[in-house]
C-alpha atoms as a PDB file:
ATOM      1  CA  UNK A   1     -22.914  10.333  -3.846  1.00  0.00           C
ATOM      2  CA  UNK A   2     -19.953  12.989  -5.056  1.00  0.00           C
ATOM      3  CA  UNK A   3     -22.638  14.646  -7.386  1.00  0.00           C
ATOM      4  CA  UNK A   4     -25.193  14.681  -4.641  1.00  0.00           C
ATOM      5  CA  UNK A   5     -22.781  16.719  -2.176  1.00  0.00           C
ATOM      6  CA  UNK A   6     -21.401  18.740  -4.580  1.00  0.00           C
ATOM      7  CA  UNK A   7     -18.230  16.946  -5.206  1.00  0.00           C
ATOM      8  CA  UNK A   8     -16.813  17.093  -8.859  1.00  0.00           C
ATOM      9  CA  UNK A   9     -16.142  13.046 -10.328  1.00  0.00           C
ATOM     10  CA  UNK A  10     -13.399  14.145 -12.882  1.00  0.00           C
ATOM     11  CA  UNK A  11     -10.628  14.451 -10.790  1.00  0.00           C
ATOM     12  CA  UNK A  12      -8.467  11.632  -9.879  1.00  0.00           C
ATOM     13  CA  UNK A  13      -8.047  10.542  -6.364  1.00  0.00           C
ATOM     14  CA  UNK A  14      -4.441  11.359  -5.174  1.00  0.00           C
ATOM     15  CA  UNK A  15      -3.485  13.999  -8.025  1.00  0.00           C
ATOM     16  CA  UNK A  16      -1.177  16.787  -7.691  1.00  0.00           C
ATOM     17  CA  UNK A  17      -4.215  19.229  -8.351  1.00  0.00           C
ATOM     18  CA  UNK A  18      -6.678  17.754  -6.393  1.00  0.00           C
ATOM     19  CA  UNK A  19      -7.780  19.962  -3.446  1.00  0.00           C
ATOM     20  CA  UNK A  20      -9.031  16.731  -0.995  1.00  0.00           C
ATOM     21  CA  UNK A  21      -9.577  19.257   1.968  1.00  0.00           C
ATOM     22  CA  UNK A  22     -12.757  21.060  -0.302  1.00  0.00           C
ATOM     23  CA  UNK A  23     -13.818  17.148  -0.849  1.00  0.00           C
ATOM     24  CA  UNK A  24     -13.216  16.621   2.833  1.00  0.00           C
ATOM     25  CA  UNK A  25     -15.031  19.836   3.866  1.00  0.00           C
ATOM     26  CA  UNK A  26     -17.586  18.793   1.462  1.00  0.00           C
ATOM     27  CA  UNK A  27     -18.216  15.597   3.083  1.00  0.00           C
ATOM     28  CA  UNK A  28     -18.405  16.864   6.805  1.00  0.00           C
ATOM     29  CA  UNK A  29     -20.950  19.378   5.468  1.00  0.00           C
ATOM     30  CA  UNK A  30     -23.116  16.634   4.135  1.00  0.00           C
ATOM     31  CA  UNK A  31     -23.052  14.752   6.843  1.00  0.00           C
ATOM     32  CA  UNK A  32     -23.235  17.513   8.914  1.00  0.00           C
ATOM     33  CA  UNK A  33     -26.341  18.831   7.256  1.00  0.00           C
ATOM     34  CA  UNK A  34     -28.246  15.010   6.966  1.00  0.00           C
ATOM     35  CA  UNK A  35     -27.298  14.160  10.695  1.00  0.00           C
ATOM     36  CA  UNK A  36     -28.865  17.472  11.988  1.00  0.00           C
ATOM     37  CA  UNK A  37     -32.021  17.045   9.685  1.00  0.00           C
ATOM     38  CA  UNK A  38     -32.324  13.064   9.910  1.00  0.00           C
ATOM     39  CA  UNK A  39     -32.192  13.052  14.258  1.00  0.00           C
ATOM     40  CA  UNK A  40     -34.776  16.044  14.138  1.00  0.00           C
ATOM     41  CA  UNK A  41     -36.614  14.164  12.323  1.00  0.00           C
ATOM     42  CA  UNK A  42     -36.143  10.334  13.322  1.00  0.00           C
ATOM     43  CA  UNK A  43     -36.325  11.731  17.987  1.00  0.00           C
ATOM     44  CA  UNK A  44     -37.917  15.306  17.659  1.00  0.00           C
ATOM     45  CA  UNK A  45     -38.669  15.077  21.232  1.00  0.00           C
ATOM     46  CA  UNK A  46     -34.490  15.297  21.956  1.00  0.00           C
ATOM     47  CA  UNK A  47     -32.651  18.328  21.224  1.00  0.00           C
ATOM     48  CA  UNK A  48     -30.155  17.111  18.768  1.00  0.00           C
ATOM     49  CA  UNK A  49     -26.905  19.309  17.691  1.00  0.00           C
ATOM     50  CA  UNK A  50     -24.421  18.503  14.992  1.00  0.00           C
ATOM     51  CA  UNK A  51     -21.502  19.824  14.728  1.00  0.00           C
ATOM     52  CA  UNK A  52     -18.248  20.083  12.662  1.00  0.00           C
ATOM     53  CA  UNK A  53     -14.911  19.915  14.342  1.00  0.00           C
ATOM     54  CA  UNK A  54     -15.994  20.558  18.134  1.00  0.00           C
ATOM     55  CA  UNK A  55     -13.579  19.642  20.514  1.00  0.00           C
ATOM     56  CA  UNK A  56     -15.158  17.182  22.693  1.00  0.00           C
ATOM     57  CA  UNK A  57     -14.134  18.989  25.709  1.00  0.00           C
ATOM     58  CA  UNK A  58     -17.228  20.992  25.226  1.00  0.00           C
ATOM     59  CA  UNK A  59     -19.657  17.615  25.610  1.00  0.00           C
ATOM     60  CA  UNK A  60     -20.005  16.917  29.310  1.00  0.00           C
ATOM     61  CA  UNK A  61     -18.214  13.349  29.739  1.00  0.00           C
ATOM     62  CA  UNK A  62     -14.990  15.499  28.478  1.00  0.00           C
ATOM     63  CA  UNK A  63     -15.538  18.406  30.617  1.00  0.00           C
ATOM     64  CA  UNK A  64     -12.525  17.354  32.789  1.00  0.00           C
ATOM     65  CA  UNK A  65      -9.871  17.147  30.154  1.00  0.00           C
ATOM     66  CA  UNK A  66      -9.687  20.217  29.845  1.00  0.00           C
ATOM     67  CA  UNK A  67      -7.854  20.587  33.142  1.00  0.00           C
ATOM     68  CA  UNK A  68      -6.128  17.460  32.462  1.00  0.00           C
ATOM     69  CA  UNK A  69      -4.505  19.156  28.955  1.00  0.00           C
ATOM     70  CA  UNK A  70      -3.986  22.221  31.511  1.00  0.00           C
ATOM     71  CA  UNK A  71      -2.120  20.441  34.191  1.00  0.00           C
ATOM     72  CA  UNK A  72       0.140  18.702  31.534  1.00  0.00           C
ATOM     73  CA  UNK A  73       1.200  21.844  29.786  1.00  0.00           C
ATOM     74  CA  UNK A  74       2.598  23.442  32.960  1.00  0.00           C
ATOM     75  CA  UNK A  75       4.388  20.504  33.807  1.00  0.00           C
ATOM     76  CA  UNK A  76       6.636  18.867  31.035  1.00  0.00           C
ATOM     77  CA  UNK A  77       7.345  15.724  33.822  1.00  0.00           C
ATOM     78  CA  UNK A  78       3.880  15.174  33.860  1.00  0.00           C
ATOM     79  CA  UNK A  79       3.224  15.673  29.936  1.00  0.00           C
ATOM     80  CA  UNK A  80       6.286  13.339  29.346  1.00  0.00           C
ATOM     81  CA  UNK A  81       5.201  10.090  31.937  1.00  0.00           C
ATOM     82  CA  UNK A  82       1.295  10.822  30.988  1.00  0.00           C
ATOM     83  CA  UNK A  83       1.904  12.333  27.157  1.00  0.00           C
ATOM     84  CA  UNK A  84      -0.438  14.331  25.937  1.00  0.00           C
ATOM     85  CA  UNK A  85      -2.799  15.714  23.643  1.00  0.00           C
ATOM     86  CA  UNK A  86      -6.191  14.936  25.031  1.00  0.00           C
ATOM     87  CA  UNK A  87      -8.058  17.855  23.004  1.00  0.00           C
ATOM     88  CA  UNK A  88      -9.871  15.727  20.190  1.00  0.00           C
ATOM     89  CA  UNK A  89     -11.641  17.470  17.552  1.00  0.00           C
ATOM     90  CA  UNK A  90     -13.551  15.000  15.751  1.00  0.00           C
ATOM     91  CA  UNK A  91     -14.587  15.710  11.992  1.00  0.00           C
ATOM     92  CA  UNK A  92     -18.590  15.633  12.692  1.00  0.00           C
ATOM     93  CA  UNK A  93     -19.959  15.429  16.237  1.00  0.00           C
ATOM     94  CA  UNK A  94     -23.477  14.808  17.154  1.00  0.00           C
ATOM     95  CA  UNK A  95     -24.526  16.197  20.540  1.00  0.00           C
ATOM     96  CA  UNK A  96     -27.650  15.484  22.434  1.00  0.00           C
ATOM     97  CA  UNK A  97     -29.402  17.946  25.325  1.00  0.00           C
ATOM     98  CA  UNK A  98     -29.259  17.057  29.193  1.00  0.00           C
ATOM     99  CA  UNK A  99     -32.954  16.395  29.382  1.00  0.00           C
ATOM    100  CA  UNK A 100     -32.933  17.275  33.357  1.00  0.00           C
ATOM    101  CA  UNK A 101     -30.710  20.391  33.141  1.00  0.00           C
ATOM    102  CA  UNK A 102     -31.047  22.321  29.514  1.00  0.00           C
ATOM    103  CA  UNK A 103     -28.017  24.542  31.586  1.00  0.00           C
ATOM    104  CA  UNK A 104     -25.530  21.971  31.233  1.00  0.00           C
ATOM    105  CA  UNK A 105     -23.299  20.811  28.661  1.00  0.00           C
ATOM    106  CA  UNK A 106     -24.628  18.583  26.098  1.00  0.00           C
ATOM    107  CA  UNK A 107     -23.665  15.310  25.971  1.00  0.00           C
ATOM    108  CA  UNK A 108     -21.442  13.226  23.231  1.00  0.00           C
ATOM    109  CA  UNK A 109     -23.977  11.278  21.345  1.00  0.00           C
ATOM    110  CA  UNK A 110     -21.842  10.190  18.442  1.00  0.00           C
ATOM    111  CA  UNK A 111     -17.755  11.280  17.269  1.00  0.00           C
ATOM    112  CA  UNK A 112     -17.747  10.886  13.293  1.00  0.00           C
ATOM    113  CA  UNK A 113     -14.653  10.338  11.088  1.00  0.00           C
ATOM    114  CA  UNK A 114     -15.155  11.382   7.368  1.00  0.00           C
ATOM    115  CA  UNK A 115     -12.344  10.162   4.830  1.00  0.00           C
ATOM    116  CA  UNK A 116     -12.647  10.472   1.494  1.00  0.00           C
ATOM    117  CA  UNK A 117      -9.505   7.599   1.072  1.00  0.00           C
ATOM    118  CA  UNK A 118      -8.415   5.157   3.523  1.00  0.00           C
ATOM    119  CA  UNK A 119      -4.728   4.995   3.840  1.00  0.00           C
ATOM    120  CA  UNK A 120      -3.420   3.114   6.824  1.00  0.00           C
ATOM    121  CA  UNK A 121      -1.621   5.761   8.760  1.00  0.00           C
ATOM    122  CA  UNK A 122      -5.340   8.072   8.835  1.00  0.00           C
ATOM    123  CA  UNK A 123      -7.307   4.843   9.637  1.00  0.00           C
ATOM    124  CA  UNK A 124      -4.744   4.670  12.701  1.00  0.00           C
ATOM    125  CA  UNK A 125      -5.376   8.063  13.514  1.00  0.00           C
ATOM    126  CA  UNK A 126      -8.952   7.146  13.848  1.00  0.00           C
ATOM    127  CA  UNK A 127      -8.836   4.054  15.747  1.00  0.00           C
ATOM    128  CA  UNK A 128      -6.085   6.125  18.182  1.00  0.00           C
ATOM    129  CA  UNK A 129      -8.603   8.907  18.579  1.00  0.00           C
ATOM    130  CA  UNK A 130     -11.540   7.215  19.297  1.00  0.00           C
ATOM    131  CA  UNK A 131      -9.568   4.377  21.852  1.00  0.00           C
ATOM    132  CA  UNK A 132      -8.799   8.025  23.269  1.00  0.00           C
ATOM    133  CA  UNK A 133     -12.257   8.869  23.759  1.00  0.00           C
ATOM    134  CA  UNK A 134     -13.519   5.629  25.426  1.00  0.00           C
ATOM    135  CA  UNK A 135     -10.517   5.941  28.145  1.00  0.00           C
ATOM    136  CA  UNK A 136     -11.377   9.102  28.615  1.00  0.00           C
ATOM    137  CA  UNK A 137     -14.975   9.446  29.243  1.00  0.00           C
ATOM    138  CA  UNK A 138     -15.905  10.123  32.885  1.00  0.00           C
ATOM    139  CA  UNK A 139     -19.306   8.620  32.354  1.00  0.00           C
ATOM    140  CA  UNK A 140     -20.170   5.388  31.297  1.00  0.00           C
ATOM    141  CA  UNK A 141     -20.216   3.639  28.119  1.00  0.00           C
ATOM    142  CA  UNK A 142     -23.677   2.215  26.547  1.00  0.00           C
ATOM    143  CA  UNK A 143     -23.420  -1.327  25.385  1.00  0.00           C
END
């Protein structure tokens, strides 16, 4: 897989000179690139968008956290009983079209995280972020 991305195999994981945010950007390119290319190809009758590091307040069941994160930086009472960051950026997003209004924003299809190495304080990260995103959503949630 590292040679198909791109991703030299001689350096050891963890090392002083290893650069893991090229590996990292490497990796959300990929996917990037296959997700746009494998949805086109798999739905072509859905407009399908893929995207890296979107902030999911563009995707239309996030729209209203964006006054939310708004609200709770003009008032530090409210930031401290609510706390606060609700502006996600995921590492690859996949967006889909509103088939009944093309205006509108798309909608979240899919929030990927891309690690190269698991370590248990990103992996918590990750399963904070996306607990974020189901609380969040102001639609509803496929089963």
């Amino acid at each position: 897989m590292y040679e198909a991305i791109g991703v030299p195999t001689d350096r050891r994981a963890g090392s002083l000179d290893d650069d893991s945010s090229d590996s990292g950007s490497t990796l959300e390119k990929a996917l990037e690139s296959q997700l746009r290319s494998a949805l086109r190809a798999k739905d072509p009758a859905r407009t399908w968008s893929a995207h890296r590091h979107r902030p999911v307040t563009d995707f239309a069941q996030f729209l209203h956290l964006s006054e939310v994160q708004r609200v709770l930086d003009k008032n530090p009472t409210l930031r401290a009983t609510f706390g606060g960051d609700y502006q996600i950026e995921t590492d690859v997003c996949v967006g889909v079209e509103n088939s009944s209004d093309r205006s509108a924003p798309e909608f979240l299809h899919a929030a990927i995280s891309s690690k190269w190495t698991i370590r248990s304080d990103r992996v918590q990260n990750v399963r904070h972020e996306f607990a974020t995103l189901v609380r969040t959503a102001a639609a509803e949630h496929p089963i």
